[in-house]
C-alpha atoms as a PDB file:
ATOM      1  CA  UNK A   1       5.475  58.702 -25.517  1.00  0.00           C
ATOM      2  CA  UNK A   2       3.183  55.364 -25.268  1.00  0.00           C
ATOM      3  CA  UNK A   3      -0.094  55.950 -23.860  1.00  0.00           C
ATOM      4  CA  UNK A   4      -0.911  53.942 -21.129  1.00  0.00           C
ATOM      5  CA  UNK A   5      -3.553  50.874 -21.383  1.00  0.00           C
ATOM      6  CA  UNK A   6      -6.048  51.975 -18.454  1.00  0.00           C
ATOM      7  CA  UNK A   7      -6.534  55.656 -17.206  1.00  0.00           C
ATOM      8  CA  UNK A   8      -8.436  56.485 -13.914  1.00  0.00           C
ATOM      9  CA  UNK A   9      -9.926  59.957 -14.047  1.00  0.00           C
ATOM     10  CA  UNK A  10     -10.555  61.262 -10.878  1.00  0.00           C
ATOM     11  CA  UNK A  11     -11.185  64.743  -9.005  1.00  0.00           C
ATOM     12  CA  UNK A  12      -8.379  66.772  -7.136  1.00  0.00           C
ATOM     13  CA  UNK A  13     -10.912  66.899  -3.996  1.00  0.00           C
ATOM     14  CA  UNK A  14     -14.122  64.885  -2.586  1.00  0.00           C
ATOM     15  CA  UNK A  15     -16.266  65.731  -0.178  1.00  0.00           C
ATOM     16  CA  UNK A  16     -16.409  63.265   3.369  1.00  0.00           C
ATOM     17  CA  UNK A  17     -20.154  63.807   3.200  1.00  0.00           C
ATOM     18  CA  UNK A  18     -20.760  62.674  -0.368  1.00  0.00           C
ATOM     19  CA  UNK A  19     -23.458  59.966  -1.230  1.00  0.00           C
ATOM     20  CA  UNK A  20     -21.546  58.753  -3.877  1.00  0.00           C
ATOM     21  CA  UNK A  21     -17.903  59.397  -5.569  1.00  0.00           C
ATOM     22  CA  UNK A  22     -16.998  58.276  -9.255  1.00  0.00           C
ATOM     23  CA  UNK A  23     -13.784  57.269 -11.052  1.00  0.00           C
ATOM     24  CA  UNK A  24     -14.211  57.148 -14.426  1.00  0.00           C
ATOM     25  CA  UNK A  25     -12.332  54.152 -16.273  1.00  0.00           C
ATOM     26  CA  UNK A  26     -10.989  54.545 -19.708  1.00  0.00           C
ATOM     27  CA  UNK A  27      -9.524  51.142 -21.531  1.00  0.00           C
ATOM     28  CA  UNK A  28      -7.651  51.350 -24.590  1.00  0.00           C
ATOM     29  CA  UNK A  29      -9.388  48.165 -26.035  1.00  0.00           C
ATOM     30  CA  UNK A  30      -5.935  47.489 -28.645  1.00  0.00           C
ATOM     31  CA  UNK A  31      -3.819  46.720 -25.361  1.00  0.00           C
ATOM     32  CA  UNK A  32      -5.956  45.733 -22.664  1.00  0.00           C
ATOM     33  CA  UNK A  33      -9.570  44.386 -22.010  1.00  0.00           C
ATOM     34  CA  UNK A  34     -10.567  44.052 -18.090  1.00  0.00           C
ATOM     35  CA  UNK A  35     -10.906  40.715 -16.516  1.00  0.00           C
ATOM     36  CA  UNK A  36     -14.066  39.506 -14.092  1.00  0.00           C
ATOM     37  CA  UNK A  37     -11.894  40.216 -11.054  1.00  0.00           C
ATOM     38  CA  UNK A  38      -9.672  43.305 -11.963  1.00  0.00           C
ATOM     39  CA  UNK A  39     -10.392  45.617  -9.210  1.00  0.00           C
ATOM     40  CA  UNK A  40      -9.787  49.448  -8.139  1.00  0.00           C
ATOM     41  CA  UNK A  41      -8.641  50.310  -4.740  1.00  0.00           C
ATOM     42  CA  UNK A  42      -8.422  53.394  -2.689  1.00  0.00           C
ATOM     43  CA  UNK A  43      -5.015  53.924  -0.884  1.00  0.00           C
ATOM     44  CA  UNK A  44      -2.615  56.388   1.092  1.00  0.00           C
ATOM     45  CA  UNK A  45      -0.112  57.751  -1.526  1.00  0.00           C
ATOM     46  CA  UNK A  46       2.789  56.761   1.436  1.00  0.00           C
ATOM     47  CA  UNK A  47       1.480  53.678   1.914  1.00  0.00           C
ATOM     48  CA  UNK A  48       0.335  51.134  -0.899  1.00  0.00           C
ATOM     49  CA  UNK A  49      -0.635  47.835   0.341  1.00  0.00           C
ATOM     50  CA  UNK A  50      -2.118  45.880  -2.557  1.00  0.00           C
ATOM     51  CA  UNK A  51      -3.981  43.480   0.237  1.00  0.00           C
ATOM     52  CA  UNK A  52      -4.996  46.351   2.485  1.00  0.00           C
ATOM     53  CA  UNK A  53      -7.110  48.608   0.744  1.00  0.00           C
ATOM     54  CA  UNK A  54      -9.295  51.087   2.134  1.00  0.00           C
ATOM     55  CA  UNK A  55     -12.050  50.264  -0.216  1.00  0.00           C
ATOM     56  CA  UNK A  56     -12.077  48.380  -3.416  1.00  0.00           C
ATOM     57  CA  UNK A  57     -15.098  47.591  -6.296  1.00  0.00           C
ATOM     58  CA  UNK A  58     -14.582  45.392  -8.816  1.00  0.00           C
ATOM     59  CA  UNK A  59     -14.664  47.052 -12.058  1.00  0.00           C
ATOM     60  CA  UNK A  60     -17.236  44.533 -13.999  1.00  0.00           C
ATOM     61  CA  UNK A  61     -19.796  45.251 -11.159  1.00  0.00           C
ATOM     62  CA  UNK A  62     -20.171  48.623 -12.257  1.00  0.00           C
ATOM     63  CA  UNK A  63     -22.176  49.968 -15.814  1.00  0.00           C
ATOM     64  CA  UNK A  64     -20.229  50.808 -18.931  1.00  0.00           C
ATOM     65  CA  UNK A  65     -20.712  54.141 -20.304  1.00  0.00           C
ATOM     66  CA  UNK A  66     -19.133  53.322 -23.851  1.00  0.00           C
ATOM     67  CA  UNK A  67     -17.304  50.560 -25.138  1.00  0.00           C
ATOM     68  CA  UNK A  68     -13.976  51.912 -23.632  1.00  0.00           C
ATOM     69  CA  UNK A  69     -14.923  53.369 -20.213  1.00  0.00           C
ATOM     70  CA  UNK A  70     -16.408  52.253 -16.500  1.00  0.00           C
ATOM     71  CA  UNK A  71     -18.399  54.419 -14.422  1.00  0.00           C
ATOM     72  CA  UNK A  72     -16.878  53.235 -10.936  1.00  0.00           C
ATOM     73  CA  UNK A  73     -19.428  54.404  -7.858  1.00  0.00           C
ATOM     74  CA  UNK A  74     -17.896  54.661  -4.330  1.00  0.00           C
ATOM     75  CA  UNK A  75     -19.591  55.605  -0.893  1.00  0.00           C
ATOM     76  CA  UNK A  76     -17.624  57.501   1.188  1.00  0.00           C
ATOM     77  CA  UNK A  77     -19.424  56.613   4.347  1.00  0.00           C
ATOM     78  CA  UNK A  78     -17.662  53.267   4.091  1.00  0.00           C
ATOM     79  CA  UNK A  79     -14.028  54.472   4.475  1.00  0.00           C
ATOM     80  CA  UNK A  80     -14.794  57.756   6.237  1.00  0.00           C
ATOM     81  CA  UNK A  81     -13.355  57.013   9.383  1.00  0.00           C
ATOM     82  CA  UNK A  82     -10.084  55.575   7.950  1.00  0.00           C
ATOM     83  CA  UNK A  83      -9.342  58.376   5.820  1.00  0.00           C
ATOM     84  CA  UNK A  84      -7.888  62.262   7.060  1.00  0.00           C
ATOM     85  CA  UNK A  85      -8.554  65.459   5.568  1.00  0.00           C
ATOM     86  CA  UNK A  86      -4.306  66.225   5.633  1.00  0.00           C
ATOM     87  CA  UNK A  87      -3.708  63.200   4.003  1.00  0.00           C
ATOM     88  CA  UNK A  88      -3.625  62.496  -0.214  1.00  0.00           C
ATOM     89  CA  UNK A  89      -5.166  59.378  -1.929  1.00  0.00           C
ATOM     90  CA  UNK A  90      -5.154  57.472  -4.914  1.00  0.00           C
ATOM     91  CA  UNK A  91      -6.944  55.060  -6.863  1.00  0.00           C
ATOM     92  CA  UNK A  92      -5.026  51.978  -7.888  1.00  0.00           C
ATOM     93  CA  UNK A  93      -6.201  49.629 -10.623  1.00  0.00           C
ATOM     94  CA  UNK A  94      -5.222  45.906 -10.360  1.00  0.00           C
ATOM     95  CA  UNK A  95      -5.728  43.231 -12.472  1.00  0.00           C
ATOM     96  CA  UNK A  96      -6.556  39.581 -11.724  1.00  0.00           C
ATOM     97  CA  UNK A  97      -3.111  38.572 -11.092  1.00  0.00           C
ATOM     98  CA  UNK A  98      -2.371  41.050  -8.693  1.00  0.00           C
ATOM     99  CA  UNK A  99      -0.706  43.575 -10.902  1.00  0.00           C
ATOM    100  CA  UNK A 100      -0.962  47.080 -10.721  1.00  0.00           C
ATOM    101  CA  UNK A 101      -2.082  48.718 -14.061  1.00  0.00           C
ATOM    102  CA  UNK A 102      -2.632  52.184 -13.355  1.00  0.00           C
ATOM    103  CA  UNK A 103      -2.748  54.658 -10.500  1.00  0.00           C
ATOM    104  CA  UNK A 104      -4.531  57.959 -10.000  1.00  0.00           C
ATOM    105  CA  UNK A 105      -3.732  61.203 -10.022  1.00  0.00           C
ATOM    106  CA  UNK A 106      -3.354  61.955  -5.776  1.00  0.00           C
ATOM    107  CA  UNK A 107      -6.574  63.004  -4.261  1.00  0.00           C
ATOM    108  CA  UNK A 108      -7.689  64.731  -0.965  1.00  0.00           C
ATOM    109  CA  UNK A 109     -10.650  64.626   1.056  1.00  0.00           C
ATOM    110  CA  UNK A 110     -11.988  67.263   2.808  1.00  0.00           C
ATOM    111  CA  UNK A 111     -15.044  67.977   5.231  1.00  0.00           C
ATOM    112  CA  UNK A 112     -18.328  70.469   4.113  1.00  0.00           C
ATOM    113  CA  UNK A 113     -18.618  71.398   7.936  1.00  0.00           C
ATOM    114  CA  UNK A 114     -16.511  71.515  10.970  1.00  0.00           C
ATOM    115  CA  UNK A 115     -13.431  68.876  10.846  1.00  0.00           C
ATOM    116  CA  UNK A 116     -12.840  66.534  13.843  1.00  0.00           C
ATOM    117  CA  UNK A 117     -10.153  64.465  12.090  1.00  0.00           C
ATOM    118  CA  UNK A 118      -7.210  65.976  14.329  1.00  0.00           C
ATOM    119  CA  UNK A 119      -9.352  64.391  17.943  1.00  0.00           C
ATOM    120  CA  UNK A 120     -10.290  61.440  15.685  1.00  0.00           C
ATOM    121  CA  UNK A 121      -6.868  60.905  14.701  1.00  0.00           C
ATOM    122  CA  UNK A 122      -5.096  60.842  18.001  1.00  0.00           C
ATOM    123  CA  UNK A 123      -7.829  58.798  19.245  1.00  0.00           C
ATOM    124  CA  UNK A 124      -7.231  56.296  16.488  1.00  0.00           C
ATOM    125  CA  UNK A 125      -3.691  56.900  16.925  1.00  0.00           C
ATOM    126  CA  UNK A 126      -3.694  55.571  20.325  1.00  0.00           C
ATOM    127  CA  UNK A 127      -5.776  52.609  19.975  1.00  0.00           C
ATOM    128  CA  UNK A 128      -3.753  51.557  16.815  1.00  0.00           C
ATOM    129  CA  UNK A 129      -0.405  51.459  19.530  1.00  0.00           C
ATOM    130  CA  UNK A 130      -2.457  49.536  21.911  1.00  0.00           C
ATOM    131  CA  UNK A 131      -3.476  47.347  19.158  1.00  0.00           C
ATOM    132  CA  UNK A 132       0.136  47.332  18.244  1.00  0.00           C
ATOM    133  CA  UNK A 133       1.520  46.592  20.990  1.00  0.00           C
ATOM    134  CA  UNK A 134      -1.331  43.399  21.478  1.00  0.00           C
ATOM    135  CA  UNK A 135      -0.127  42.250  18.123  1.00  0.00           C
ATOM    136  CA  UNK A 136       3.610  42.576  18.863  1.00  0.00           C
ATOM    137  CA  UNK A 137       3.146  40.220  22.025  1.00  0.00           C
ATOM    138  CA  UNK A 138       0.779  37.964  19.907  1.00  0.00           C
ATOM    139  CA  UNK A 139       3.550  38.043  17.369  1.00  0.00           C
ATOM    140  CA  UNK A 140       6.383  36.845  20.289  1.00  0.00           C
ATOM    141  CA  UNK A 141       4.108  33.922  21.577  1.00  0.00           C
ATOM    142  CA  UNK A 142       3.827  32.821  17.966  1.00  0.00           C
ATOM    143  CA  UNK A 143       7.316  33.116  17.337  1.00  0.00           C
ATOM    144  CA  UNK A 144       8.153  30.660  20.799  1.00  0.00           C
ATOM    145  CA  UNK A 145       5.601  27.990  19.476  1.00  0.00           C
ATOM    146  CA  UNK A 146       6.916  28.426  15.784  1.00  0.00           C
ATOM    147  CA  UNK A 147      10.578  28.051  17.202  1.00  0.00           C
ATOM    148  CA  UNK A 148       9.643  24.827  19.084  1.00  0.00           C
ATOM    149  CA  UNK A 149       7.945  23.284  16.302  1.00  0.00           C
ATOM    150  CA  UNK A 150      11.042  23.800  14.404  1.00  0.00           C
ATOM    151  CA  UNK A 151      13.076  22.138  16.633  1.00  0.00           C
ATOM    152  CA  UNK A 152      10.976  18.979  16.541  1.00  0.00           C
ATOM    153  CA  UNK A 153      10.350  19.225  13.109  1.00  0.00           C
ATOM    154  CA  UNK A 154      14.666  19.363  12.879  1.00  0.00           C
ATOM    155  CA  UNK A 155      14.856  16.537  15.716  1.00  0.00           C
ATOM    156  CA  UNK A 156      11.760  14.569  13.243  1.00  0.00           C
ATOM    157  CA  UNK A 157      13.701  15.622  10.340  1.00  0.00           C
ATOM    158  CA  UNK A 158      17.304  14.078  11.651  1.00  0.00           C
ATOM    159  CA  UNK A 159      15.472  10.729  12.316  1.00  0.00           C
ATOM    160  CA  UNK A 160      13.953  10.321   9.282  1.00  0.00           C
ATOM    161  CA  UNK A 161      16.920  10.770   7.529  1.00  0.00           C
ATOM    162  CA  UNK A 162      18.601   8.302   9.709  1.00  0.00           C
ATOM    163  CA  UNK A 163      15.702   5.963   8.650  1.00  0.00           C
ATOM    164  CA  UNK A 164      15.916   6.840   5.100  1.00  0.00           C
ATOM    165  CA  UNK A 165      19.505   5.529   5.287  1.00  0.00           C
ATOM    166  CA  UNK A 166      19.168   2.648   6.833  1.00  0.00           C
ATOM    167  CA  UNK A 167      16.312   1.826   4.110  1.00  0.00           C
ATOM    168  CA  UNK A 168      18.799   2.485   1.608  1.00  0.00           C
ATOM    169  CA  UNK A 169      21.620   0.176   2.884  1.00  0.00           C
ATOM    170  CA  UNK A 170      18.631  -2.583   3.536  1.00  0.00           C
ATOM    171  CA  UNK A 171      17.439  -1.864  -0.205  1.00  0.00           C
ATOM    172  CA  UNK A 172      21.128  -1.992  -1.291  1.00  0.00           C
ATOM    173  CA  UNK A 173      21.521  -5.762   0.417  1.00  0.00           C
ATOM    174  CA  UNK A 174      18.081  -6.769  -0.852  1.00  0.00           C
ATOM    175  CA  UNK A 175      19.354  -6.195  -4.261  1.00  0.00           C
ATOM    176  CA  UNK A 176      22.435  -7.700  -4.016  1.00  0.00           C
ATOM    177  CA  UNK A 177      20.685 -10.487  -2.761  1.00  0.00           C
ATOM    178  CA  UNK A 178      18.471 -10.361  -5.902  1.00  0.00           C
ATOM    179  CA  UNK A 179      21.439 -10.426  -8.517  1.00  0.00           C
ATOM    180  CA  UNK A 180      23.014 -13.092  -6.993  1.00  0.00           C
ATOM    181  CA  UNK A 181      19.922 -14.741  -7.090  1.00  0.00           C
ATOM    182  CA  UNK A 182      19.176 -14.153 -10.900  1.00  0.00           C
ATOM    183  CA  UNK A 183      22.991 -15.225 -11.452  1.00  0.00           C
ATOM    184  CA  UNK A 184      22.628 -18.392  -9.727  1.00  0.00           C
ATOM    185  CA  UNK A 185      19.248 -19.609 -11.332  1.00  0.00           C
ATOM    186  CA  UNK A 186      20.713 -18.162 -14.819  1.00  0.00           C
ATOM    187  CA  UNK A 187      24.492 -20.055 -13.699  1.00  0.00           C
ATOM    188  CA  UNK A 188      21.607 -23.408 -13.002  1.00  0.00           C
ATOM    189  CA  UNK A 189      19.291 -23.111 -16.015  1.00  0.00           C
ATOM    190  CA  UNK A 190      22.350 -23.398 -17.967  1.00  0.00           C
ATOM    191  CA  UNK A 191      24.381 -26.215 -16.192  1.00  0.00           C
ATOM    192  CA  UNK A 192      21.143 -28.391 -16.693  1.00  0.00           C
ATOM    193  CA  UNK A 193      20.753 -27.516 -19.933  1.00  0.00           C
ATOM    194  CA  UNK A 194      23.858 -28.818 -20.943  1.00  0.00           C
ATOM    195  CA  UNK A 195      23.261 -31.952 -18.827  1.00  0.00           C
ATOM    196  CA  UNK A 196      25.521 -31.615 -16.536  1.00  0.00           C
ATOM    197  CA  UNK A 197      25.113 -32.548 -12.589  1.00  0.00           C
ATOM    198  CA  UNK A 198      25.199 -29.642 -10.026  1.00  0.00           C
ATOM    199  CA  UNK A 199      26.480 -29.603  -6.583  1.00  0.00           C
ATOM    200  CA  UNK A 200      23.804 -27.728  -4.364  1.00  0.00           C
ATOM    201  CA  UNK A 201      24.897 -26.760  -0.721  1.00  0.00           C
ATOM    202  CA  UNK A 202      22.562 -24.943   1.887  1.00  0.00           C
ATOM    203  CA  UNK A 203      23.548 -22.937   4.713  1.00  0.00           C
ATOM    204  CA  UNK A 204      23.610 -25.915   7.256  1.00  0.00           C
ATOM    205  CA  UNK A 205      26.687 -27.491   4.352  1.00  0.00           C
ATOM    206  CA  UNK A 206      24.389 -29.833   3.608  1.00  0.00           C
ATOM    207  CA  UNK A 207      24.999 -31.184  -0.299  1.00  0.00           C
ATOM    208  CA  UNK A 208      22.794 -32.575  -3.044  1.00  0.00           C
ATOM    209  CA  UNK A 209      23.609 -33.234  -6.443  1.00  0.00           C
ATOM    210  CA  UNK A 210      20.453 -32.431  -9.008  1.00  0.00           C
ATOM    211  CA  UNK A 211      20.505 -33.054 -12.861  1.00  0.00           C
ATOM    212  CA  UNK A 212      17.801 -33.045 -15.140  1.00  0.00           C
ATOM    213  CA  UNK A 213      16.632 -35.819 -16.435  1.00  0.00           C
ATOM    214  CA  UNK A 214      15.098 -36.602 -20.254  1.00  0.00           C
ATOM    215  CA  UNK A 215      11.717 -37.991 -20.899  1.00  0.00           C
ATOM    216  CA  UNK A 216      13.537 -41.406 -21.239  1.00  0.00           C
ATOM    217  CA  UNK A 217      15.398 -41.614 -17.841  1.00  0.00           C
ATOM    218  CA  UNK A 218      11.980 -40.360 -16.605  1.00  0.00           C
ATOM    219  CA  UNK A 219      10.130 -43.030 -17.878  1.00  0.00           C
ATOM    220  CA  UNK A 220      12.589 -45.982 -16.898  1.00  0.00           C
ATOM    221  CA  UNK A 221      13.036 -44.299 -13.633  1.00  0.00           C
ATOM    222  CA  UNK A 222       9.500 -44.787 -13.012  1.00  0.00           C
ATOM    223  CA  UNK A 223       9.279 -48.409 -13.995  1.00  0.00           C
ATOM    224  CA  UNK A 224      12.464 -49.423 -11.872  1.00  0.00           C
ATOM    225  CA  UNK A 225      10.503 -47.829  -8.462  1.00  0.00           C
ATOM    226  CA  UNK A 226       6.866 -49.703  -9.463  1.00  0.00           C
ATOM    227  CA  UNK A 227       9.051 -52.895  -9.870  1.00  0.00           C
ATOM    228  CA  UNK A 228      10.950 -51.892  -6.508  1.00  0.00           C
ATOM    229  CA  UNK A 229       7.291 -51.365  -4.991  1.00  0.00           C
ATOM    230  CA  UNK A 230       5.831 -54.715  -6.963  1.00  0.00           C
ATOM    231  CA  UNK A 231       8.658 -56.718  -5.187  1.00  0.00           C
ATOM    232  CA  UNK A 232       7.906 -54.998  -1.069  1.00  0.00           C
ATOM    233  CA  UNK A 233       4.629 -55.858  -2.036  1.00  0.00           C
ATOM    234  CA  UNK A 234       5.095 -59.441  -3.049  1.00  0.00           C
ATOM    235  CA  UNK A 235       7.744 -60.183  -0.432  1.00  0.00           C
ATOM    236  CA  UNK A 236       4.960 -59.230   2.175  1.00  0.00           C
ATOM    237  CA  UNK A 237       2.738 -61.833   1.277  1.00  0.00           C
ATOM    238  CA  UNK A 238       5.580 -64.244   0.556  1.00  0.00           C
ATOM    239  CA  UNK A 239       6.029 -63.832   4.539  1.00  0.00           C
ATOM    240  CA  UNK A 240       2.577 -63.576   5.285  1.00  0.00           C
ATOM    241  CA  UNK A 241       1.955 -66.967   3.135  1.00  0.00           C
ATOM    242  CA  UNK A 242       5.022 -68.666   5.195  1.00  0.00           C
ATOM    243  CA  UNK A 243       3.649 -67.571   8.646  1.00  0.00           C
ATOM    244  CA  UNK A 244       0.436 -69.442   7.282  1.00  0.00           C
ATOM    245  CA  UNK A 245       2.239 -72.744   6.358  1.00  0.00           C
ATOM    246  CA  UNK A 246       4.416 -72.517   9.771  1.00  0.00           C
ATOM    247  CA  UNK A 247       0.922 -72.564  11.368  1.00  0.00           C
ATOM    248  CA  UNK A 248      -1.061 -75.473   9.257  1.00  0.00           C
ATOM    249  CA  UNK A 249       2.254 -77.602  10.317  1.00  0.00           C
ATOM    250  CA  UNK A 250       1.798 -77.456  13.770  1.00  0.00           C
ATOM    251  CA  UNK A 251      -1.715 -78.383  13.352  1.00  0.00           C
ATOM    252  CA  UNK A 252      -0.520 -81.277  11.246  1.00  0.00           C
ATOM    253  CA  UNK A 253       2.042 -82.121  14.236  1.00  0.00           C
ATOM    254  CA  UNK A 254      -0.920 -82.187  16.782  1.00  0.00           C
ATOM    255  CA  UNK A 255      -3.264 -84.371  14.483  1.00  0.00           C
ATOM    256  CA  UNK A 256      -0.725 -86.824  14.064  1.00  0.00           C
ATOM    257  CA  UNK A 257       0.126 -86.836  17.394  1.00  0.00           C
ATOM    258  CA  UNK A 258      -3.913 -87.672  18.618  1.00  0.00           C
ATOM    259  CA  UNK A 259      -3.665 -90.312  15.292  1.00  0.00           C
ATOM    260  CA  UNK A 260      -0.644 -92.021  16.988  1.00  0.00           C
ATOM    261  CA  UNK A 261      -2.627 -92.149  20.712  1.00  0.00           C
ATOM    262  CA  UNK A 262      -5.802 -93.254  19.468  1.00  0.00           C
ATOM    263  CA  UNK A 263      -3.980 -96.111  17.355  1.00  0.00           C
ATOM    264  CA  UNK A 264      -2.383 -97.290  20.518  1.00  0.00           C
ATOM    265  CA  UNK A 265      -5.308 -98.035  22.343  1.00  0.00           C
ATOM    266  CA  UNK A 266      -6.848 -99.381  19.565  1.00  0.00           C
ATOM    267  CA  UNK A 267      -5.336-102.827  19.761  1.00  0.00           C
ATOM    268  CA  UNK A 268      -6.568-105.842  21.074  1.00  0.00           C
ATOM    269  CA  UNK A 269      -6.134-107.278  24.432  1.00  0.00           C
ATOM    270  CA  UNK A 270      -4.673-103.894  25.953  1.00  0.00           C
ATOM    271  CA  UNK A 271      -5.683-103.738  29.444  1.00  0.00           C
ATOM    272  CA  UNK A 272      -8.322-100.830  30.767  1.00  0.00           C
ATOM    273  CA  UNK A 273      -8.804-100.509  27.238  1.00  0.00           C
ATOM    274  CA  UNK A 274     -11.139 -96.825  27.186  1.00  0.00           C
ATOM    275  CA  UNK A 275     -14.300 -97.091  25.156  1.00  0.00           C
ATOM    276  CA  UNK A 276     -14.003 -94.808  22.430  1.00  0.00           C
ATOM    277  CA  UNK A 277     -16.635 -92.599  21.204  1.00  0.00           C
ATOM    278  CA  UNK A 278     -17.807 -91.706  18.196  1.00  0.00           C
ATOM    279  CA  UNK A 279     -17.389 -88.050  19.299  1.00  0.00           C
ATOM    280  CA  UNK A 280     -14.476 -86.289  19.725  1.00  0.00           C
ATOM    281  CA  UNK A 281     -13.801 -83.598  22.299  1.00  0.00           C
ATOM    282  CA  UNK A 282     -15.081 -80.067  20.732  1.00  0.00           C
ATOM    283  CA  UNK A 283     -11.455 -78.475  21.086  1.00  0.00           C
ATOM    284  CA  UNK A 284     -10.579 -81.249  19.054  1.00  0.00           C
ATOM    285  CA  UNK A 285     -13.881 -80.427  16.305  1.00  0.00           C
ATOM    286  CA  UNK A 286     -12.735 -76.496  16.418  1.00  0.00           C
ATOM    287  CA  UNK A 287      -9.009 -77.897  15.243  1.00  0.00           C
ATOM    288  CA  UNK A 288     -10.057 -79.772  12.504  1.00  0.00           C
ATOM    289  CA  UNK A 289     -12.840 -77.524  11.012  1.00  0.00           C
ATOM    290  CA  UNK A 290     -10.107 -74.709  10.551  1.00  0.00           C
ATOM    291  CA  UNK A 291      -8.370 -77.344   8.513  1.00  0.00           C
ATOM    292  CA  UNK A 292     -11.074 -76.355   5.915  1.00  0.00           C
ATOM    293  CA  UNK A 293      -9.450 -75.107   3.081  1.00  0.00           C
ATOM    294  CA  UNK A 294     -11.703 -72.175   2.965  1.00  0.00           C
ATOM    295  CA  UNK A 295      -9.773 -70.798   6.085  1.00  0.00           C
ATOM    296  CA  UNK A 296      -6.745 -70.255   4.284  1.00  0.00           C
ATOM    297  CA  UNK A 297      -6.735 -66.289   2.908  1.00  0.00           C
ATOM    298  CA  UNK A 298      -6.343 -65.994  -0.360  1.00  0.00           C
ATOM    299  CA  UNK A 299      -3.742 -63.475  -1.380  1.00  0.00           C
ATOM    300  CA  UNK A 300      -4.895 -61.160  -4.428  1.00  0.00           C
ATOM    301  CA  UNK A 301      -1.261 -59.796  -6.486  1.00  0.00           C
ATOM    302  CA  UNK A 302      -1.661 -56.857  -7.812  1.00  0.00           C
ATOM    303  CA  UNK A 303       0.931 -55.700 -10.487  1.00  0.00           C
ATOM    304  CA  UNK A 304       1.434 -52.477 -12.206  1.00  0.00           C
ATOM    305  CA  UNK A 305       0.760 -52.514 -15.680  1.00  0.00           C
ATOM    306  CA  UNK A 306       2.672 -50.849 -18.038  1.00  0.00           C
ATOM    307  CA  UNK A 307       0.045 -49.021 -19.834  1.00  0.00           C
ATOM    308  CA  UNK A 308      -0.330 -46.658 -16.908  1.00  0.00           C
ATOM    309  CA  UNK A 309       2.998 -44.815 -17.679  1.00  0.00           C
ATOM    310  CA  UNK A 310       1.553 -41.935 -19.451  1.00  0.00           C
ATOM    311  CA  UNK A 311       3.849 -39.097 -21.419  1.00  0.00           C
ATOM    312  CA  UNK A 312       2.346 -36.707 -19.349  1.00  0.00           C
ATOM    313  CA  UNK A 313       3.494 -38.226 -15.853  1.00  0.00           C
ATOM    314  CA  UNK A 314       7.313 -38.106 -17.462  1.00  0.00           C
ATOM    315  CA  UNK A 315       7.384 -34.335 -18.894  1.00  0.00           C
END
C-alpha cells in the first residue's frame, strides 16, 4: 500500500482547558513540499465545510522540528464554545488550491471539571434556529429582489437582442452598399482607362457623360477657353470703344451745328446783326475742352500668352 504524502498525528482526547494543543505534521519531501498558504483546519467529522472551519493555522507560521515535520500549536480557548464534549473532530490539511491532503485520525474533547456543554448546547441550539429562521427570511427577500432583477435583466436582454439585429441588417445594407460601391469605381476606373465615355445618372435621373482626357486634349482644351475668354474680353471693349465714338459724334453734330449759326450772322448787311464776343458761353468751353484727346480712355488688351500653359496645370 502507498504511503500517503502528509500525515497529521494527533491525540485520541484534548483537554477544553488546555493552553495549547499540537498536531504534529509529517511531509514525505519525494511527493509533496507545503506551500505558503496550505493550511490545517479543525472540523466536525459529520460535517466538513472546507470554508467553515472551526479554527485553522497556516502550516508555514508554525516552527519545523526536522526537515520533514511541523509542530502545529492550537489554543483551545478560541474554539471552546463551538466545540461539544459528545461530539468527534478532525484535523484536515488543505493545500493552496483548496484540496484536501490529509485528514486526522477523529478526536474528542473533553472537560477537566464539571461539563456544561448539554445547557450550553441547547442554548446555542436555540439561538442558531432563531438565527435560522432570520436567515431563511433574509434568504426570501433576496430571492424577490434577485427574481425581479432577472426579469429586467430578461426584458434588457430581449431588447438588446432586438437591437443587435437590427445592427446586423443595417451592417448587412451598409455593406452591400460598399460592394456596389467598389464595383462601380472598379466598373469606372476601367471604362476610362480604355477611353471610353461613361453615362453617369444620379438619383434625381439627372445624366452626365465623363471621359478622361490625355495631357494633349488637356492642353488644347485649355487654350480654346483662354481664346474663348480673350475674345468676351475684347468684344467688351469693342462695345465700350463704340459707345465712345457714338458719343464724340454727337458732340461733332452740336459743334457743327453752333459753326453753321455763328456763320450766318456773320455776313454783312444782316439786320440786328449781334456783336460777337471773343468769349464763348462756358457750357460751350466745358464742350470743347472734353474734345481733348486726353479724355478719350485708353483701352489696355491684355492677351494670354502661351508660355503660361504649364505641364503641371494639364496632368
Amino acid at each position: 500500500m502507498e504511503s500517503p504524502a502528509v500525515i497529521l498525528e494527533t491525540n485520541k482526547r484534548y483537554f477544553i482547558e488546555d493552553k495549547f494543543l499540537t498536531v504534529n505534521c509529517f511531509y514525505d519531501q519525494k511527493k509533496i513540499r507545503p506551500w505558503l498558504k496550505d493550511w490545517i483546519g479543525l472540523y466536525p467529522c459529520d460535517n466538513v465545510k472546507l470554508y467553515e472551519p472551526l479554527i485553522f493555522e497556516y502550516v508555514m507560521d508554525h516552527p519545523r522540528i526536522d526537515g520533514s515535520c511541523y509542530k502545529i500549536k492550537f489554543v483551545p480557548q478560541l474554539f471552546a464554545k463551538s466545540i461539544h464534549c459528545s461530539g468527534k473532530y478532525q484535523f484536515v490539511y488543505v493545500d493552496s488550491y483548496f484540496k484536501v491532503i490529509a485528514t486526522s485520525d477523529p478526536i474528542q474533547f473533553v472537560h477537566k471539571n464539571d461539563c456544561n456543554c448539554n445547557n450550553s448546547l441547547s442554548q446555542s441550539n436555540c439561538m442558531d434556529h432563531i438565527k435560522i429562521g432570520q436567515d431563511i427570511n433574509s434568504v426570501v427577500q433576496r430571492m424577490k429582489c434577485l427574481e425581479t432583477r432577472l426579469l429586467e435583466f430578461e426584458k434588457g436582454k430581449q431588447e438588446a437582442i432586438e437591437l443587435n439585429e437590427q445592427l446586423v441588417k443595417k451592417l448587412k445594407a451598409c455593406e452591400m452598399l460598399r460592394s456596389r460601391g467598389e464595383q462601380f469605381i472598379d466598373g469606372l476606373y476601367k471604362a476610362l482607362d480604355q477611353g471610353k465615355p461613361v453615362k453617369l445618372t444620379n438619383s434625381k435621373g439627372h445624366t452626365r457623360w465623363i471621359k478622361r482626357m490625355r495631357t494633349t486634349e488637356i492642353r488644347n482644351h485649355v487654350m480654346s477657353t483662354k481664346i474663348v475668354r480673350n475674345e468676351v474680353y475684347l468684344t467688351a471693349i469693342i462695345n465700350s470703344q463704340e459707345q465712345e465714338i457714338q458719343r464724340l459724334r454727337a458732340i461733332n453734330n452740336e459743334l457743327s451745328n453752333t459753326n453753321t449759326y455763328l456763320k450766318h450772322y456773320k455776313q454783312p448787311g444782316h439786320i440786328n446783326e449781334p456783336q460777337i464776343t471773343e468769349t464763348i458761353d462756358a457750357e460751350d468751353v466745358q464742350q470743347l475742352k472734353s474734345l481733348s484727346i486726353e479724355s478719350i480712355p485708353s483701352a489696355v488688351v491684355k492677351f494670354i500668352d502661351d508660355s503660361e500653359l504649364s505641364d503641371d496645370y494639364c496632368e
